[in-house]
C-alpha atoms as a PDB file:
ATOM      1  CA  UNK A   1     -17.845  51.089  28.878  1.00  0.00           C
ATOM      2  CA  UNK A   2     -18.804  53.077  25.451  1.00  0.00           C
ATOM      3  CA  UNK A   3     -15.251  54.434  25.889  1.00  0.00           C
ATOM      4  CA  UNK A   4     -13.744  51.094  25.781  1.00  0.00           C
ATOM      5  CA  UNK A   5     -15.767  49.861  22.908  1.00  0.00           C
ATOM      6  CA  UNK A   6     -15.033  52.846  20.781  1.00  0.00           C
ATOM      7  CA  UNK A   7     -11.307  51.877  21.303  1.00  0.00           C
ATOM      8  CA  UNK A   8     -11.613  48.772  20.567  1.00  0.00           C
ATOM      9  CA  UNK A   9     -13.039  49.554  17.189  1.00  0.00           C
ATOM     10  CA  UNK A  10     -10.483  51.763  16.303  1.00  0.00           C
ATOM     11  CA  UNK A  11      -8.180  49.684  17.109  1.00  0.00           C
ATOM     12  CA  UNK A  12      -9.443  46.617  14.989  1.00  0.00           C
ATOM     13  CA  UNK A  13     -10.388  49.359  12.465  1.00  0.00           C
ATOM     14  CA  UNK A  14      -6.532  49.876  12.177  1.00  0.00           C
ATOM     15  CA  UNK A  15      -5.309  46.652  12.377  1.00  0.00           C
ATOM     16  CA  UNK A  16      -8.026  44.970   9.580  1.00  0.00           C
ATOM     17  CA  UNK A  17      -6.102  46.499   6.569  1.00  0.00           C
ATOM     18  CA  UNK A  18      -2.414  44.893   7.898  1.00  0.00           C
ATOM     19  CA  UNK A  19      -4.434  41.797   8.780  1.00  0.00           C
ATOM     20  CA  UNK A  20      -5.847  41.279   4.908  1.00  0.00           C
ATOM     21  CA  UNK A  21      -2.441  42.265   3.352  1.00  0.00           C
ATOM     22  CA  UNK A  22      -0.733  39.648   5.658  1.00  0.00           C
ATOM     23  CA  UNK A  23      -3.609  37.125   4.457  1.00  0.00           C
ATOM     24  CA  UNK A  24      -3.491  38.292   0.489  1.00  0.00           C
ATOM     25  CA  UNK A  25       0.593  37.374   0.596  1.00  0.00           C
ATOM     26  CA  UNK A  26      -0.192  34.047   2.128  1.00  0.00           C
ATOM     27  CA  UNK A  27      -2.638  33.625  -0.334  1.00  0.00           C
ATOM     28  CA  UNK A  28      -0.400  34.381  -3.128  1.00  0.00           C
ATOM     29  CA  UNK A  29       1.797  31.366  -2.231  1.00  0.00           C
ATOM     30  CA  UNK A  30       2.115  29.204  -5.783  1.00  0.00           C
ATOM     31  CA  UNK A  31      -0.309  26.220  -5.212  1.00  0.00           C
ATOM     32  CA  UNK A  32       0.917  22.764  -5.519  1.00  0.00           C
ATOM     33  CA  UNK A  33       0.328  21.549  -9.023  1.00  0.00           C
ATOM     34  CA  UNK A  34      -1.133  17.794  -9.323  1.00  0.00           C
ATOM     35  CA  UNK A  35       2.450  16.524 -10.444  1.00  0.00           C
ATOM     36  CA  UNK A  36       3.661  17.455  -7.038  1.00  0.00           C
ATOM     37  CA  UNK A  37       1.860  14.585  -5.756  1.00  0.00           C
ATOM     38  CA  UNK A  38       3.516  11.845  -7.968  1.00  0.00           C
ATOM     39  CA  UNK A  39       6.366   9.799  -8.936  1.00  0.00           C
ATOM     40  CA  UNK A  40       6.653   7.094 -12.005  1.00  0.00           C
ATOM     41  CA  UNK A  41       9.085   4.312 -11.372  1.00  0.00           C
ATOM     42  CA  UNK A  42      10.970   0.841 -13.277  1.00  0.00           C
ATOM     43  CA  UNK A  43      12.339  -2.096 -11.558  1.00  0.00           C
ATOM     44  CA  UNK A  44      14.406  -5.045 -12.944  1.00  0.00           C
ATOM     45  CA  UNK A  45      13.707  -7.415 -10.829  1.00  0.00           C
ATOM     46  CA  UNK A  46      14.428 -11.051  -9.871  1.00  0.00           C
ATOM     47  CA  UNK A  47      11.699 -13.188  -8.356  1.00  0.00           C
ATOM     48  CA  UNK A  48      14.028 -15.654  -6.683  1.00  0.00           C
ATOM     49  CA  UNK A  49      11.475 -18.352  -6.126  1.00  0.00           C
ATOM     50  CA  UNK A  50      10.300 -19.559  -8.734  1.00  0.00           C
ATOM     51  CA  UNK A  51      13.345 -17.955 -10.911  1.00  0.00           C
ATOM     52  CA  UNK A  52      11.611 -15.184 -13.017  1.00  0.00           C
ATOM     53  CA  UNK A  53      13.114 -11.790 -14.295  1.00  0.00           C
ATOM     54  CA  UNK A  54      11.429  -8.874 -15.824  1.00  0.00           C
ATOM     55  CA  UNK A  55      10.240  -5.521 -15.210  1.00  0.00           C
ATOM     56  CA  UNK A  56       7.878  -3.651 -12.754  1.00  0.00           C
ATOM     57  CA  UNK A  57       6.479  -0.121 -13.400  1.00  0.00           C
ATOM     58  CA  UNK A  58       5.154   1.386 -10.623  1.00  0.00           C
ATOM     59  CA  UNK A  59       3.167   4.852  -9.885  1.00  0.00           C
ATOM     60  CA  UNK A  60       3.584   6.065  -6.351  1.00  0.00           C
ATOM     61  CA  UNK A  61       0.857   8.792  -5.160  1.00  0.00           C
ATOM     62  CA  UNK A  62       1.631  11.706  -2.080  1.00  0.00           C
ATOM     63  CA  UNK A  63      -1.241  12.635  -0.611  1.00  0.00           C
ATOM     64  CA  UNK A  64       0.854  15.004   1.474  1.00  0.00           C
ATOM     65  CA  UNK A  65       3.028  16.496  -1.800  1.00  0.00           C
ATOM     66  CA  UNK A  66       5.970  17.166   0.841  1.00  0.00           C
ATOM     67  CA  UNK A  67       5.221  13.669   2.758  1.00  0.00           C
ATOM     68  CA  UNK A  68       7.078  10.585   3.425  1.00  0.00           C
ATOM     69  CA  UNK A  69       4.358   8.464   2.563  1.00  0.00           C
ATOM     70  CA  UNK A  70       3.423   6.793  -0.916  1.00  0.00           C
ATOM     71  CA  UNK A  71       0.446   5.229  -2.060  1.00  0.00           C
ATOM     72  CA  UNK A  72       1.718   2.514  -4.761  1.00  0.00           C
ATOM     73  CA  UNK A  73       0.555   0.423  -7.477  1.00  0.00           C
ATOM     74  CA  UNK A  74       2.845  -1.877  -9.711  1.00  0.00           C
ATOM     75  CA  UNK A  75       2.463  -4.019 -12.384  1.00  0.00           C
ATOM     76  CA  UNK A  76       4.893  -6.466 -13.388  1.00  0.00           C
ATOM     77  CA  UNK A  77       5.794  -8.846 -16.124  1.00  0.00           C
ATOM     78  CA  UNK A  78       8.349 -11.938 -15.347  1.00  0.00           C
ATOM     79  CA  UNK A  79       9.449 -14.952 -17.423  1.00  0.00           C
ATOM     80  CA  UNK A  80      11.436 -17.635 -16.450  1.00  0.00           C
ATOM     81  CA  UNK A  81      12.959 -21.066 -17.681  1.00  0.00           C
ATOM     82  CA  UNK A  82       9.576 -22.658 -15.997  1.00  0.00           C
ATOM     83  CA  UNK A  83       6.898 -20.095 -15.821  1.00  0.00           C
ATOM     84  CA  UNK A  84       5.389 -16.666 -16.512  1.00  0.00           C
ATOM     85  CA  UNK A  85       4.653 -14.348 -13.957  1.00  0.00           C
ATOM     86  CA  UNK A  86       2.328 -11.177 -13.742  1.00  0.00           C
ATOM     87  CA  UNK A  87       2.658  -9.430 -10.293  1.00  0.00           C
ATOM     88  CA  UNK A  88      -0.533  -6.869  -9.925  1.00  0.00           C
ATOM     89  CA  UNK A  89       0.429  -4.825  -6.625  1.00  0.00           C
ATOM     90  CA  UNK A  90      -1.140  -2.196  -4.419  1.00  0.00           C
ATOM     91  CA  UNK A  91       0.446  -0.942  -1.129  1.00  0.00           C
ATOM     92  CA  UNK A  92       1.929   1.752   0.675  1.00  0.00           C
ATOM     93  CA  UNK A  93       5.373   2.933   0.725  1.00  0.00           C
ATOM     94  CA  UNK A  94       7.448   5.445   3.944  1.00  0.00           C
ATOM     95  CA  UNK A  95      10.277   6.918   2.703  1.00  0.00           C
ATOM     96  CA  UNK A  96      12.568   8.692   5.309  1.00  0.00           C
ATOM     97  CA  UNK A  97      14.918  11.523   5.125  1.00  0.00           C
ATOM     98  CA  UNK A  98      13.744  13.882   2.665  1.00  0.00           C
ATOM     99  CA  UNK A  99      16.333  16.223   1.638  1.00  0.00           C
ATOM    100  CA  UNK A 100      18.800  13.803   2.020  1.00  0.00           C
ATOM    101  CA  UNK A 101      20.387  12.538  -0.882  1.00  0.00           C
ATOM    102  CA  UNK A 102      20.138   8.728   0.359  1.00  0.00           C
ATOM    103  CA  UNK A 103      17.135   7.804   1.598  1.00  0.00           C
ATOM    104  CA  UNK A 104      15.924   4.544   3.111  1.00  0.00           C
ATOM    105  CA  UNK A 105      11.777   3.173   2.905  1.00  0.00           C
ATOM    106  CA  UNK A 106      10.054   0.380   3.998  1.00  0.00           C
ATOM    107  CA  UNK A 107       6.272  -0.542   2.681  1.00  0.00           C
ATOM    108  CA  UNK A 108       3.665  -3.586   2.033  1.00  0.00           C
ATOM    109  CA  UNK A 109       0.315  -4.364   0.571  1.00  0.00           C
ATOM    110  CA  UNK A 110      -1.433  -7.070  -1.414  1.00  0.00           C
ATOM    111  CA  UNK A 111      -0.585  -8.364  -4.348  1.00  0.00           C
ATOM    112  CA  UNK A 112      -2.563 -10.036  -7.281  1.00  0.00           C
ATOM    113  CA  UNK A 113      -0.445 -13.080  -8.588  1.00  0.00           C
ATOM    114  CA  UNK A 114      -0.739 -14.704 -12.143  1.00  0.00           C
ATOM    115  CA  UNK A 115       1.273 -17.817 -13.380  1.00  0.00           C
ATOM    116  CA  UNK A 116       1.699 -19.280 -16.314  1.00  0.00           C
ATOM    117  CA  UNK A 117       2.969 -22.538 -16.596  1.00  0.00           C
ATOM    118  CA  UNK A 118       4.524 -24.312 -19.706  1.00  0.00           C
ATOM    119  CA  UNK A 119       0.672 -24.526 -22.056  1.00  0.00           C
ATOM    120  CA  UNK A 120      -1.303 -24.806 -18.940  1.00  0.00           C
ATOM    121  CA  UNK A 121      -4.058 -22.368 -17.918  1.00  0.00           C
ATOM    122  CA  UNK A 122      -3.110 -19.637 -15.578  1.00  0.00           C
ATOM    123  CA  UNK A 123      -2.888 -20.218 -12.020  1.00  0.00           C
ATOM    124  CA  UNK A 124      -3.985 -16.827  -9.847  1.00  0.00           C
ATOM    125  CA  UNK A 125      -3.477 -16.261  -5.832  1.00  0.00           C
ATOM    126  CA  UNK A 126      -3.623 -13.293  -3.263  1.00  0.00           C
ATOM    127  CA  UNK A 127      -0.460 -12.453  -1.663  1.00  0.00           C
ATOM    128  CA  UNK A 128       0.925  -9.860   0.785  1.00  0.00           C
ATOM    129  CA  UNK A 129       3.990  -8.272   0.516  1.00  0.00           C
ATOM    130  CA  UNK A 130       6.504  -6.963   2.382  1.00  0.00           C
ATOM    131  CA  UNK A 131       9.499  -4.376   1.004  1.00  0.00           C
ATOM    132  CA  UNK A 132      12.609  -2.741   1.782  1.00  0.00           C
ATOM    133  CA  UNK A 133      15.439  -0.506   0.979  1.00  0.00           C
ATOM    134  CA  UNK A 134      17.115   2.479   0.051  1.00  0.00           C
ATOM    135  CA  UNK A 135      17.403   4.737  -2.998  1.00  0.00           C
ATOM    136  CA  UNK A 136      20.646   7.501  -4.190  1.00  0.00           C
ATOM    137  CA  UNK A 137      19.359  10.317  -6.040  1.00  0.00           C
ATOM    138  CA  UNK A 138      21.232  10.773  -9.241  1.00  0.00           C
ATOM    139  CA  UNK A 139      19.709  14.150 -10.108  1.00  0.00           C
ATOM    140  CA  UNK A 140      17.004  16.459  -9.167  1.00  0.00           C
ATOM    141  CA  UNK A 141      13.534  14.166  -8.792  1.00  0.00           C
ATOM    142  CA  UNK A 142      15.807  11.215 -10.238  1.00  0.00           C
ATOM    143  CA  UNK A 143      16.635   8.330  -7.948  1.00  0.00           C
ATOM    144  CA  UNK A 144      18.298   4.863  -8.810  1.00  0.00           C
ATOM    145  CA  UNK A 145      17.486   2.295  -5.543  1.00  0.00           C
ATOM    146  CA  UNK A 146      17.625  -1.324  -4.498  1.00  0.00           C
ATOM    147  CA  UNK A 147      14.711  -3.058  -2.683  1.00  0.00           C
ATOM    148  CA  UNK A 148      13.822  -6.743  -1.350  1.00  0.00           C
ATOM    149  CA  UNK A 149      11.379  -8.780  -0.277  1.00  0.00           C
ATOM    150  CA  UNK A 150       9.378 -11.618   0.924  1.00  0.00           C
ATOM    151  CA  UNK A 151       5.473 -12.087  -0.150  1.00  0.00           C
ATOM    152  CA  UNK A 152       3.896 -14.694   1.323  1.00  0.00           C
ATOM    153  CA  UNK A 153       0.054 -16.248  -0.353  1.00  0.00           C
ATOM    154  CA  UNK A 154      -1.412 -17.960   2.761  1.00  0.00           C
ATOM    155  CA  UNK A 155      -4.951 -18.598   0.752  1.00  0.00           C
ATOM    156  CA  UNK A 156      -6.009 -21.110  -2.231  1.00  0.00           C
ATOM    157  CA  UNK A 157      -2.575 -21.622  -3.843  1.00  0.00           C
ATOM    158  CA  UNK A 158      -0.332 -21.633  -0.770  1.00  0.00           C
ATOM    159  CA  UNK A 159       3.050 -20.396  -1.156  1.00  0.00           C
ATOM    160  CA  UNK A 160       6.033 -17.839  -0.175  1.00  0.00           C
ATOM    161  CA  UNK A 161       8.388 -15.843  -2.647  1.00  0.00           C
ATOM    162  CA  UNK A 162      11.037 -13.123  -2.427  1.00  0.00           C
ATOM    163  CA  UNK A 163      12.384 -10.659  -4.936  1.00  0.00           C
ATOM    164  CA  UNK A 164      15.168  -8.626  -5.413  1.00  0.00           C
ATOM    165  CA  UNK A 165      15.090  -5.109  -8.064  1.00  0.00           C
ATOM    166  CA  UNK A 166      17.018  -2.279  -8.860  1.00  0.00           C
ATOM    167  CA  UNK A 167      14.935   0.733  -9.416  1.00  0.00           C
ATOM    168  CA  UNK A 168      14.419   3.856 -11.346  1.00  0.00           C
ATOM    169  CA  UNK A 169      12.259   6.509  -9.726  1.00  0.00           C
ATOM    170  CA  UNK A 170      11.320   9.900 -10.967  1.00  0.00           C
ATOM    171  CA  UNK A 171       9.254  12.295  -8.667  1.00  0.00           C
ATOM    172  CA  UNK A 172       6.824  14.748 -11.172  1.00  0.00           C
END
């Protein structure tokens, strides 16, 4: 039995030094910087109820820096020939095929929605949202996509939309 243990030492005596070497190179690995994690974005975009057009900027998080999946707020500004519109937005977004250079996504969330009406006061309502579509990339981190959707604001203000945008997305 003291045999056996004595071996067993030695062996594990031996094999310590290749285990922390093996451990140090893992360790050595560049970490992740924070920028890894995000992407900035632009939309043109057509609310086609209600007729607006404007832009929507939009910060997408990774909480997996490799991962499909996108944590996103938006903030819009629209004007049209009967209203203003300020879409505040904050959902999730699954984009698929990484590595590939087209890749399709499909998210939702709820949505903050301000209107302005000729020199009324401002008219706000809850909405969820749905989206879809697909971006190109253009260059390295650089993609140029389409997207649509419905919303739909079943509380105090009633109502449905759907927009249409062209995008501009930029992974840090």
């Amino acid at each position: 039995m003291r045999t056996n243990m004595l071996l067993l030492l030695a062996v594990l005596a031996l094999a310590a030094p290749a285990a922390a070497q093996e451990i140090d190179a893992q360790a050595t690995v560049a970490p992740r910087s924070l920028g890894d994690h995000f992407s900035v974005g632009a939309g043109l975009e057509v609310d086609l109820v209600g007729l607006a057009y404007g832009v929507r900027p939009e910060v997408l998080f990774r909480p997996v820096a490799d991962g499909g999946a996108h944590i996103r707020l938006a903030v819009g500004a629209l004007a049209g020939p009967e209203l203003w519109f300020m879409p505040v937005a904050l959902g999730y977004r699954h984009l698929w095929s990484k590595g590939r250079k087209i890749r399709p996504h499909l998210g939702g969330g709820v949505e903050l929605q301000t209107f302005w009406f000729g020199g009324g006061s401002p008219v706000s309502r809850a909405a969820f949202y749905a989206e879809t579509g697909f971006e190109f990339e253009v260059f390295k981190g650089g993609w140029v996509g389409l997207q649509y959707g419905p919303d739909f604001a079943p509380f105090s203000h009633f109502g449905f939309g759907f927009v249409a945008r062209t995008t501009f997305r930029y992974d840090l």
